[in-house]
PDB file of N, CA and C in Angstrom:
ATOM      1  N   UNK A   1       0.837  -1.189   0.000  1.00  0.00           N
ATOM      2  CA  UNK A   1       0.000   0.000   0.000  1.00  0.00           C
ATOM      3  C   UNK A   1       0.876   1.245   0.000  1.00  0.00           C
ATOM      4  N   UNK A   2       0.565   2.489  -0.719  1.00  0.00           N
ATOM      5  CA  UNK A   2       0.690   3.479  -0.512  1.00  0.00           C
ATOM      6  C   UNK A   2       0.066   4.513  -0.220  1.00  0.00           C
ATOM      7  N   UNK A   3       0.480   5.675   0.933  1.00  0.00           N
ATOM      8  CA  UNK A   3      -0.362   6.482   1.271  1.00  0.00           C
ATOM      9  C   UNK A   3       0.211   8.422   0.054  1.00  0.00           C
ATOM     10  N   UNK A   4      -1.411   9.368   0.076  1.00  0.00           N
ATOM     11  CA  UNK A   4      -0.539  10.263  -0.565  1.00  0.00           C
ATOM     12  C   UNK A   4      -1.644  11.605   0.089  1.00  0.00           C
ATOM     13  N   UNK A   5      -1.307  12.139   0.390  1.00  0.00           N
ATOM     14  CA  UNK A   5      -1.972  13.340   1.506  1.00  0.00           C
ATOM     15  C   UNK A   5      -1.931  14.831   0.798  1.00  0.00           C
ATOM     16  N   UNK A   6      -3.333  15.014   0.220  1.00  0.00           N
ATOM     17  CA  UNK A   6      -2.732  16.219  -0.814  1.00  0.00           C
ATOM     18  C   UNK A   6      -3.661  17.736   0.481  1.00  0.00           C
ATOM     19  N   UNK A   7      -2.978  19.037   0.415  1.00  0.00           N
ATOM     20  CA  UNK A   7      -3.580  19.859   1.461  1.00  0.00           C
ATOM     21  C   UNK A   7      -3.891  21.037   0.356  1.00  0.00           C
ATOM     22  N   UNK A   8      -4.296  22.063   0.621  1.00  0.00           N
ATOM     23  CA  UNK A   8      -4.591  23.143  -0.170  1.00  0.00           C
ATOM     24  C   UNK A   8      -5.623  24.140   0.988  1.00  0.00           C
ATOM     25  N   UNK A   9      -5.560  25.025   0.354  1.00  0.00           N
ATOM     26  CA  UNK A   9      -6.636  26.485   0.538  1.00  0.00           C
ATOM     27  C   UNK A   9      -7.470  26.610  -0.051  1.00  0.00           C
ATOM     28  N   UNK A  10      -8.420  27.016   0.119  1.00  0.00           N
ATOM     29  CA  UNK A  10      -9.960  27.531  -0.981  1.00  0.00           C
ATOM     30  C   UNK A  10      -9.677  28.999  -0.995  1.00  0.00           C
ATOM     31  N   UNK A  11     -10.263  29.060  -2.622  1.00  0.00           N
ATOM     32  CA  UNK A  11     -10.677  30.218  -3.088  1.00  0.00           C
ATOM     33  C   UNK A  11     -12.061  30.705  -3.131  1.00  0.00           C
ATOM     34  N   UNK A  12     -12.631  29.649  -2.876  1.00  0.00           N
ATOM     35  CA  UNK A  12     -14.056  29.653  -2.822  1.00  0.00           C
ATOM     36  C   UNK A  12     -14.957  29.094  -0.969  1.00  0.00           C
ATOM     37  N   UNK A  13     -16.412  29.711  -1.261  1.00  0.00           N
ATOM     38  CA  UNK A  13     -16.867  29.168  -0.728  1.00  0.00           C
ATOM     39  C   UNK A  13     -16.821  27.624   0.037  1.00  0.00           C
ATOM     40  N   UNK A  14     -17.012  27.461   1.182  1.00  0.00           N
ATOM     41  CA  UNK A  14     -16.981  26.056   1.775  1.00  0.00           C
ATOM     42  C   UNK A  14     -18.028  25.261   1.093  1.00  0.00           C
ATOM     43  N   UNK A  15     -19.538  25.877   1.098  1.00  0.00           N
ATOM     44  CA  UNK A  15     -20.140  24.800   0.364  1.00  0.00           C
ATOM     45  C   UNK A  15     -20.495  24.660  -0.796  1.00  0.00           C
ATOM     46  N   UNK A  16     -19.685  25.815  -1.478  1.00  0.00           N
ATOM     47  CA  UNK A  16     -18.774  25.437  -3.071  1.00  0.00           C
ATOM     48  C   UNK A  16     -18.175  24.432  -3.316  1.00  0.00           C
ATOM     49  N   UNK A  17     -17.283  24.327  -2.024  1.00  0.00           N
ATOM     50  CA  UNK A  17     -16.583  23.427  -2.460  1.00  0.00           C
ATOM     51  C   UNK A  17     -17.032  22.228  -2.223  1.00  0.00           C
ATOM     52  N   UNK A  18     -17.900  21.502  -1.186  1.00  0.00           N
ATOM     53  CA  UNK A  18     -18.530  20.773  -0.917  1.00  0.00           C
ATOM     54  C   UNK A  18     -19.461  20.408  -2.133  1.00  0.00           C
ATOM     55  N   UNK A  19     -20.295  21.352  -2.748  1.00  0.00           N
ATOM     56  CA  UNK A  19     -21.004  20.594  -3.789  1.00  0.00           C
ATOM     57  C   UNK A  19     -20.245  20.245  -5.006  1.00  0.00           C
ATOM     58  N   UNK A  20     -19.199  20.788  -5.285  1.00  0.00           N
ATOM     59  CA  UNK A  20     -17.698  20.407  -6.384  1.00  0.00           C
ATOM     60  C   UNK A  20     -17.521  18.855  -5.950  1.00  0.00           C
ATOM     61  N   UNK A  21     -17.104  18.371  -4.327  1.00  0.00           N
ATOM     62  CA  UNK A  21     -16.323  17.596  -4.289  1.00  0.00           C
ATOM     63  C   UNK A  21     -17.428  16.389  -4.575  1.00  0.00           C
ATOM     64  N   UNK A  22     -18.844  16.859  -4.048  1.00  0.00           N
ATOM     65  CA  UNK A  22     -19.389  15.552  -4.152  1.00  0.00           C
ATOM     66  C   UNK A  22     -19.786  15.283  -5.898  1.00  0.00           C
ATOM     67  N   UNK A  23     -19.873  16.320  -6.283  1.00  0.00           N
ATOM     68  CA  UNK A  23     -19.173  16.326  -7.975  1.00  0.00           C
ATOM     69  C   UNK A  23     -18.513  15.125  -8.630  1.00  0.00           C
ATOM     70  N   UNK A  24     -17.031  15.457  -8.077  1.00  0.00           N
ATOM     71  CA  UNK A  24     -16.236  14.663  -8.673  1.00  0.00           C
ATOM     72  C   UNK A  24     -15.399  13.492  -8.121  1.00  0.00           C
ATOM     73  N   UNK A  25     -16.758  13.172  -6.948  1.00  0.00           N
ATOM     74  CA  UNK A  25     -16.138  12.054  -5.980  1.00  0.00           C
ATOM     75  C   UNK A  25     -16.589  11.006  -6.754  1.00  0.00           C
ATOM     76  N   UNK A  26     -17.120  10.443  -8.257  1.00  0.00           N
ATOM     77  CA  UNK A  26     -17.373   9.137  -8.885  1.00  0.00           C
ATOM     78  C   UNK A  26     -16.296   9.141  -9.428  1.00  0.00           C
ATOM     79  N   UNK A  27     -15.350  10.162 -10.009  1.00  0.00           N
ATOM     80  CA  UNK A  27     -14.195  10.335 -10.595  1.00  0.00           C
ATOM     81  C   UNK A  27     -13.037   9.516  -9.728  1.00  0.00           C
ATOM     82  N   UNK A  28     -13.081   9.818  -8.308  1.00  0.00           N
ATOM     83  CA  UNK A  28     -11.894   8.760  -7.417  1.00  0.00           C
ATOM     84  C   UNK A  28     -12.259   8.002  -7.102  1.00  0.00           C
ATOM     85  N   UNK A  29     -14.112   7.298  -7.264  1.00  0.00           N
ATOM     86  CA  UNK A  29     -14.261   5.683  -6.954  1.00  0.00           C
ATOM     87  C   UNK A  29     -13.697   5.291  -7.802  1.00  0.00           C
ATOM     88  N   UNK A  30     -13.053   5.530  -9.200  1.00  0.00           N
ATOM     89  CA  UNK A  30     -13.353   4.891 -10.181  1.00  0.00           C
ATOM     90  C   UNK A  30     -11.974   4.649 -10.318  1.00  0.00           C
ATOM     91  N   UNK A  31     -11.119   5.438  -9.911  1.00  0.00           N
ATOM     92  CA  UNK A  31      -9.749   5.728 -10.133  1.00  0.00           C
ATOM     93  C   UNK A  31      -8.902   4.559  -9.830  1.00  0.00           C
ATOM     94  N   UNK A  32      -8.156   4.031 -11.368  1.00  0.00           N
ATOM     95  CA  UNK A  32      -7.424   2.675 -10.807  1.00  0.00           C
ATOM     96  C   UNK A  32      -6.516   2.533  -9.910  1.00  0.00           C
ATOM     97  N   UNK A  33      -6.438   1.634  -8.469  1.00  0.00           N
ATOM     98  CA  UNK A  33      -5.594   1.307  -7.777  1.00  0.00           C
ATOM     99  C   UNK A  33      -5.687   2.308  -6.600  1.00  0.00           C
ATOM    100  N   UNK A  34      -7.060   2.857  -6.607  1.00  0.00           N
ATOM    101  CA  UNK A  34      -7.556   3.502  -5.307  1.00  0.00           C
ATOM    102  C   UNK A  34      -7.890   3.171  -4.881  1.00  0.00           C
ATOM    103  N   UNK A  35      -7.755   2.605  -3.321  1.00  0.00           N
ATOM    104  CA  UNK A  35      -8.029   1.727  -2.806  1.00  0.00           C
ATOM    105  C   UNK A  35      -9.428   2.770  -1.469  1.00  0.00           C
ATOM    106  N   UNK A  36      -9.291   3.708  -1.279  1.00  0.00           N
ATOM    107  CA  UNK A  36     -10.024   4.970  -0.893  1.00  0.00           C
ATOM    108  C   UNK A  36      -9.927   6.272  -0.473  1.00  0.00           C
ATOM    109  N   UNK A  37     -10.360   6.821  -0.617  1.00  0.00           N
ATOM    110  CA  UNK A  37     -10.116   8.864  -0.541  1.00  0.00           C
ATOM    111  C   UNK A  37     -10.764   9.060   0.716  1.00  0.00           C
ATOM    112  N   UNK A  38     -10.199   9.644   1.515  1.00  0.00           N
ATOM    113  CA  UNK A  38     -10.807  10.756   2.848  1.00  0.00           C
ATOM    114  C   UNK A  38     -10.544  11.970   2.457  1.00  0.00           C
ATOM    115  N   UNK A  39     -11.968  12.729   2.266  1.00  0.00           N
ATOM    116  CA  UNK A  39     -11.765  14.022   1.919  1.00  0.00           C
ATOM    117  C   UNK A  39     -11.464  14.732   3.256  1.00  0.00           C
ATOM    118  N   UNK A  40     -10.601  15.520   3.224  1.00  0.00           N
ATOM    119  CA  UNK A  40     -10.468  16.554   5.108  1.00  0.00           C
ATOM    120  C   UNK A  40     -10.847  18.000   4.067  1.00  0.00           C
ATOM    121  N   UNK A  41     -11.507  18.304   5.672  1.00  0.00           N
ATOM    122  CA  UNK A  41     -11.566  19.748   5.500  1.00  0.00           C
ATOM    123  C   UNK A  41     -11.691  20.577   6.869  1.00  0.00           C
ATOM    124  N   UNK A  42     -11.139  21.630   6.912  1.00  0.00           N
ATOM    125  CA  UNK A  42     -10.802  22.407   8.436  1.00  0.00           C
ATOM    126  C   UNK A  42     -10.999  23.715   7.991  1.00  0.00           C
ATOM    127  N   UNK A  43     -12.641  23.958   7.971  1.00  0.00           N
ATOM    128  CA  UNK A  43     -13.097  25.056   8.056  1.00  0.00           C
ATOM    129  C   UNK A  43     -12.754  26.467   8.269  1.00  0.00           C
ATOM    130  N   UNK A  44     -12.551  25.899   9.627  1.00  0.00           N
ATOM    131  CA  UNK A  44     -12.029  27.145  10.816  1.00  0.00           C
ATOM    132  C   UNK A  44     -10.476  27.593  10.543  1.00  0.00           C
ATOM    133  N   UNK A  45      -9.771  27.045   9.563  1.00  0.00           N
ATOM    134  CA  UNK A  45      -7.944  27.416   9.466  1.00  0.00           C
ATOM    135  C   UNK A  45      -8.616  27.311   7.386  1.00  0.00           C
ATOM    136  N   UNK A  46      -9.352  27.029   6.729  1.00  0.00           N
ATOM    137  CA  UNK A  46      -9.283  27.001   5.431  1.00  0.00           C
ATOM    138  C   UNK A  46      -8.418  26.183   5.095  1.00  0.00           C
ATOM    139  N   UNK A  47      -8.253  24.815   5.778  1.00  0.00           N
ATOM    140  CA  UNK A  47      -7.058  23.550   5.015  1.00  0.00           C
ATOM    141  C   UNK A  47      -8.164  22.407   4.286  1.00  0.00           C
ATOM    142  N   UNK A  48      -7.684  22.021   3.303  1.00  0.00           N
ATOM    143  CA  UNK A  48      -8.669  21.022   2.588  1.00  0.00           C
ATOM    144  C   UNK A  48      -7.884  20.173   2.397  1.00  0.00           C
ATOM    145  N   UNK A  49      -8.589  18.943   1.403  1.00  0.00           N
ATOM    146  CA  UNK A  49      -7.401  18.094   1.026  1.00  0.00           C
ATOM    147  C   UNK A  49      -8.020  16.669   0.999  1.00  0.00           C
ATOM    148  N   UNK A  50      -7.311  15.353   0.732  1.00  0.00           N
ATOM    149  CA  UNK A  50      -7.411  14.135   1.178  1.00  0.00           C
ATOM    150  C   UNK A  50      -5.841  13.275   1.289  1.00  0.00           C
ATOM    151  N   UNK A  51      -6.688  12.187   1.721  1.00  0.00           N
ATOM    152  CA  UNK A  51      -6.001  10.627   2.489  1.00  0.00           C
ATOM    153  C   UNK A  51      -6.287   9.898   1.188  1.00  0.00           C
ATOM    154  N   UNK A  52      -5.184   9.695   0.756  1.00  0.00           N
ATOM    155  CA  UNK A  52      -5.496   8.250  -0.445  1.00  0.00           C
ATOM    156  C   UNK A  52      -4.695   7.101   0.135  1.00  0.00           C
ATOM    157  N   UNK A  53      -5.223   6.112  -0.083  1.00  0.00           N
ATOM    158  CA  UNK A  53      -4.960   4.663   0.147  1.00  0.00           C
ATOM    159  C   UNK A  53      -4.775   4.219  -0.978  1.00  0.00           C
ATOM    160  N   UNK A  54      -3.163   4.051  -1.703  1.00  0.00           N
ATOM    161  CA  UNK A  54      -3.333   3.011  -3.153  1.00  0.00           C
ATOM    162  C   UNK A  54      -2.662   2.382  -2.986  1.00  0.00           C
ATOM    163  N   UNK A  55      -2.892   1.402  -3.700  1.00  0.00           N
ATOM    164  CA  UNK A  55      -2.975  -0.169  -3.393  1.00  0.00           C
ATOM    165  C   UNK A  55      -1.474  -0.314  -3.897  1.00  0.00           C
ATOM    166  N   UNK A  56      -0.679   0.633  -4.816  1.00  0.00           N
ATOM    167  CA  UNK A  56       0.921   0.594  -4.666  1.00  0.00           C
ATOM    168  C   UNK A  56       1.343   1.739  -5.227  1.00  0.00           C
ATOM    169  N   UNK A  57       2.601   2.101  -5.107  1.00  0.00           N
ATOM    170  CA  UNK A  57       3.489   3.473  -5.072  1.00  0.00           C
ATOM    171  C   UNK A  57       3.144   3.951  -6.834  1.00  0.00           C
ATOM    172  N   UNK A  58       3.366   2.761  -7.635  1.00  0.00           N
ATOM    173  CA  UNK A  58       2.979   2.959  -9.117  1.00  0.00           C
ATOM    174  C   UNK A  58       1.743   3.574  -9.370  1.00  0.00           C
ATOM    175  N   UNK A  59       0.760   3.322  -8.736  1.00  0.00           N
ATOM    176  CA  UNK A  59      -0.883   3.355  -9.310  1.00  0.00           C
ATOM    177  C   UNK A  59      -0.640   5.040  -8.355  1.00  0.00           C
ATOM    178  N   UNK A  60      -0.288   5.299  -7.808  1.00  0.00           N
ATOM    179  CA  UNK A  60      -0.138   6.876  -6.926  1.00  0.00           C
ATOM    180  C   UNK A  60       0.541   7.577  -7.728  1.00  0.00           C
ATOM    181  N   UNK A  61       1.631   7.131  -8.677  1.00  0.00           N
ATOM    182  CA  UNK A  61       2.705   7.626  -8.851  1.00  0.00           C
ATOM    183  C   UNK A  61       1.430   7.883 -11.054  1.00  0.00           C
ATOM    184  N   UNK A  62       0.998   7.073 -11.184  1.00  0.00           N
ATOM    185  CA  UNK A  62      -0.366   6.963 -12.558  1.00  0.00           C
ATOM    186  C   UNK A  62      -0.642   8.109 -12.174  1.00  0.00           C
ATOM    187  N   UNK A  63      -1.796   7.978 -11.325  1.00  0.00           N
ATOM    188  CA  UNK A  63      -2.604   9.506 -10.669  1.00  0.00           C
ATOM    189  C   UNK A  63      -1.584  10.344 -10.539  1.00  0.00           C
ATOM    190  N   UNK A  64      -0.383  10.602 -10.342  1.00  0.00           N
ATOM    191  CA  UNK A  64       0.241  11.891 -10.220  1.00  0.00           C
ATOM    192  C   UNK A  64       0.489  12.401 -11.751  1.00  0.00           C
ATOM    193  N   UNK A  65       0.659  11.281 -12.649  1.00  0.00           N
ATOM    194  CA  UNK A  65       1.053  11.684 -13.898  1.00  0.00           C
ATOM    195  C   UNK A  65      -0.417  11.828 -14.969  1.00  0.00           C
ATOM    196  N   UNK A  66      -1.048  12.127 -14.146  1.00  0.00           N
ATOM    197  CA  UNK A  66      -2.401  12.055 -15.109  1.00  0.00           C
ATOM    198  C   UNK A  66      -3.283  13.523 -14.982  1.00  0.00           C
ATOM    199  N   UNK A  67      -4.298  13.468 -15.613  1.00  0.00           N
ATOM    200  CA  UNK A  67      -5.159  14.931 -15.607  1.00  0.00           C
ATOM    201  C   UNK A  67      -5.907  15.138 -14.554  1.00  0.00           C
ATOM    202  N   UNK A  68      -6.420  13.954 -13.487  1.00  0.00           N
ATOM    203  CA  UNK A  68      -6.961  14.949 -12.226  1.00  0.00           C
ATOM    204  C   UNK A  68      -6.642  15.594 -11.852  1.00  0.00           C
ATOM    205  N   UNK A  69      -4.834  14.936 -11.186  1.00  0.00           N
ATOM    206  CA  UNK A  69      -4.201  15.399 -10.297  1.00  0.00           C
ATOM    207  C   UNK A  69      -3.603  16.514 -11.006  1.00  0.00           C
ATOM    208  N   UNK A  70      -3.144  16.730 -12.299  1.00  0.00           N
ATOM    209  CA  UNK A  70      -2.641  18.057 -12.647  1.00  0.00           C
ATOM    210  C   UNK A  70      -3.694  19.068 -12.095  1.00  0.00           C
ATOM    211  N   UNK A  71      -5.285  18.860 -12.527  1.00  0.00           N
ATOM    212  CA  UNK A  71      -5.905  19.601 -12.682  1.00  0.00           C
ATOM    213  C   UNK A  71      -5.982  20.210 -11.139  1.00  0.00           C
ATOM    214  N   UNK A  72      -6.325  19.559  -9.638  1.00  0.00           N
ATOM    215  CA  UNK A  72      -6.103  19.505  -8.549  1.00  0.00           C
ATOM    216  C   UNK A  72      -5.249  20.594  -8.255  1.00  0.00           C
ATOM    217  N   UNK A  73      -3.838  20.543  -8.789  1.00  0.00           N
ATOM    218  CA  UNK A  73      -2.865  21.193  -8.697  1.00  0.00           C
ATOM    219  C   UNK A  73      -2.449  22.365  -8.966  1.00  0.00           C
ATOM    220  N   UNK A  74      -3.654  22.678 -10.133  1.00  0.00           N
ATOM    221  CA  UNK A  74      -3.851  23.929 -10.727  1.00  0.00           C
ATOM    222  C   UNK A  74      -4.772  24.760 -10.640  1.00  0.00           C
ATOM    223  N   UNK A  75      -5.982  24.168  -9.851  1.00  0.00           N
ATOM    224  CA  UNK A  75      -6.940  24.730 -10.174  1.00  0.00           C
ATOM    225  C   UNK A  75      -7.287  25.611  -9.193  1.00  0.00           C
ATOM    226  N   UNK A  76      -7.965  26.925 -10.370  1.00  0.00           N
ATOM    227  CA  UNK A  76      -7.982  28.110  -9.128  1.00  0.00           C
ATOM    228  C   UNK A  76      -8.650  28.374  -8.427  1.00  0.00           C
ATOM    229  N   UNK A  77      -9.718  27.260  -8.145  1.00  0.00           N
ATOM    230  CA  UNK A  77     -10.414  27.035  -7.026  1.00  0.00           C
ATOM    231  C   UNK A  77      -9.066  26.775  -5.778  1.00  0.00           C
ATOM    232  N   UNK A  78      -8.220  26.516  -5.641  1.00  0.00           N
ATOM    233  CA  UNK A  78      -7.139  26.330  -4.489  1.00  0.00           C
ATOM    234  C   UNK A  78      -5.994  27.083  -4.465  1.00  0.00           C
ATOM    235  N   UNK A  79      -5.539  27.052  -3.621  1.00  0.00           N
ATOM    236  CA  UNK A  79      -3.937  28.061  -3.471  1.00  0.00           C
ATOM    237  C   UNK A  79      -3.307  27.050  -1.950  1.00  0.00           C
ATOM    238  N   UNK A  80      -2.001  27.174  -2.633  1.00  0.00           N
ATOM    239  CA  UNK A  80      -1.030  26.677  -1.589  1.00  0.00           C
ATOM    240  C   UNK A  80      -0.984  25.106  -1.621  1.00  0.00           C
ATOM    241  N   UNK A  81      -1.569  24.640  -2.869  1.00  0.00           N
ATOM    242  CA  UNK A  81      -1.612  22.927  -2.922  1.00  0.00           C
ATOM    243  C   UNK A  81      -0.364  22.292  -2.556  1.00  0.00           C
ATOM    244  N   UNK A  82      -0.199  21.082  -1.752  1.00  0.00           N
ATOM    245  CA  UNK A  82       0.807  20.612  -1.741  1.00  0.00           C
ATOM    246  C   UNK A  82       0.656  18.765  -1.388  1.00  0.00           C
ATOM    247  N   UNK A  83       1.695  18.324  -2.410  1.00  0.00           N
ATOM    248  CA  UNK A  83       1.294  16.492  -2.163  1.00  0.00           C
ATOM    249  C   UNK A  83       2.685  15.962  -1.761  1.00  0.00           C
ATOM    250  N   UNK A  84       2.214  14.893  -0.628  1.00  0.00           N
ATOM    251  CA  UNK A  84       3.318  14.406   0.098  1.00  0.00           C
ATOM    252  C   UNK A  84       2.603  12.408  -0.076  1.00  0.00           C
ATOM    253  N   UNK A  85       3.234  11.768  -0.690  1.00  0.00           N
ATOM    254  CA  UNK A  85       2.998  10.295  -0.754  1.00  0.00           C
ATOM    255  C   UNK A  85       4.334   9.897   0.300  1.00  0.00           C
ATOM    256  N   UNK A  86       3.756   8.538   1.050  1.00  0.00           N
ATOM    257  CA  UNK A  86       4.509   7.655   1.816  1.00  0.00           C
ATOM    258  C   UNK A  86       4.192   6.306   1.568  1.00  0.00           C
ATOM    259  N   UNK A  87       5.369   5.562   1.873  1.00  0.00           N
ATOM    260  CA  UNK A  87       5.245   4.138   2.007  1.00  0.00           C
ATOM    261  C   UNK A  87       4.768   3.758   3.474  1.00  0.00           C
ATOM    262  N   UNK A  88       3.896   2.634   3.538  1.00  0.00           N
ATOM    263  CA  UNK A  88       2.753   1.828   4.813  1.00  0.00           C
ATOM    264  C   UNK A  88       3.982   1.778   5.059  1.00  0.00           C
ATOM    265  N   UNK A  89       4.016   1.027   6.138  1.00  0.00           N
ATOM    266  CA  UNK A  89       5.294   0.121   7.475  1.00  0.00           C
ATOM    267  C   UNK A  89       4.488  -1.001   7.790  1.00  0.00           C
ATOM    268  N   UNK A  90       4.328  -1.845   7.123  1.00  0.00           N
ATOM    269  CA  UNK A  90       3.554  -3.057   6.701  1.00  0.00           C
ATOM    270  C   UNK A  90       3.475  -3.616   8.145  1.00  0.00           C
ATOM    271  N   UNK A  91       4.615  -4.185   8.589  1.00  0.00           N
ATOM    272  CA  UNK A  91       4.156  -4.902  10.483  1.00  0.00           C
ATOM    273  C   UNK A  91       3.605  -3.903  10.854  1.00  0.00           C
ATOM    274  N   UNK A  92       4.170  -2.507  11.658  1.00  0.00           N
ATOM    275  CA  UNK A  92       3.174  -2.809  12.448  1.00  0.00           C
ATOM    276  C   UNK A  92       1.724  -1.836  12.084  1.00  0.00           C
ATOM    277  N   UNK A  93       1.229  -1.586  10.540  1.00  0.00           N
ATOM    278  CA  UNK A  93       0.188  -0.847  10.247  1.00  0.00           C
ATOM    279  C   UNK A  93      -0.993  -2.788  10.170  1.00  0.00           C
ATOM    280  N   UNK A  94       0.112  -3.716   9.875  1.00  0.00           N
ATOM    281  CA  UNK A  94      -0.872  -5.294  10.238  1.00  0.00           C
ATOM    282  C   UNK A  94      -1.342  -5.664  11.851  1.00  0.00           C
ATOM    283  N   UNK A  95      -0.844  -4.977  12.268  1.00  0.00           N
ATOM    284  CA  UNK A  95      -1.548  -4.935  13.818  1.00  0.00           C
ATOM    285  C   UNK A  95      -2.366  -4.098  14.203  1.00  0.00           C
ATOM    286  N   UNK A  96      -2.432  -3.077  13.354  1.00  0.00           N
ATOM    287  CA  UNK A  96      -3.492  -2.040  13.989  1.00  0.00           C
ATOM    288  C   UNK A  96      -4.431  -1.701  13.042  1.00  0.00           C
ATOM    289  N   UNK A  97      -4.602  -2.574  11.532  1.00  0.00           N
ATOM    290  CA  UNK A  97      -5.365  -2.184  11.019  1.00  0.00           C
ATOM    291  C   UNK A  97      -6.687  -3.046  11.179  1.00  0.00           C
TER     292      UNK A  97
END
């Protein structure tokens, strides 16, 4: 598994962005080797973002080289985007998951 934690700012409205995300949330069921998205959002400081779970560093590393995530990255609905992917620690994330 790989994890990839993307954060950003709004330019917009909160429940702008809320009706956007539930928008284009069939777009990351669908997304190969997503294993699932946690959308965050922190109102009160304007941090947004998600938790991806993919199923390996390659299929994270697809989505980085593809048009969501450019678009994500660019789009001026956000400011201050930033993506950080990690590798699981397989023991002991098998004990606590």
């Amino acid at each position: 598994m790989h994890i990839q934690v993307i954060n950003f700012e709004l330019n917009v409205a909160h429940a702008d962005y809320i009706a956007g995300a539930t928008d284009v949330a069939p777009i990351f069921a669908d997304m190969p080797g997503l294993i699932s998205k946690h959308w965050l959002g922190d109102e009160d400081n304007n941090i947004y973002g998600g938790v991806y779970l993919w199923e390996t560093k390659e299929a994270c590393d697809a989505y980085k080289a593809g048009p969501v995530f450019a678009d994500v990255m660019s789009n001026a609905m956000y400011k201050n985007q930033s993506s950080k992917d990690y590798g699981v620690l397989d023991g002991p994330t098998a004990i606590t998951a």
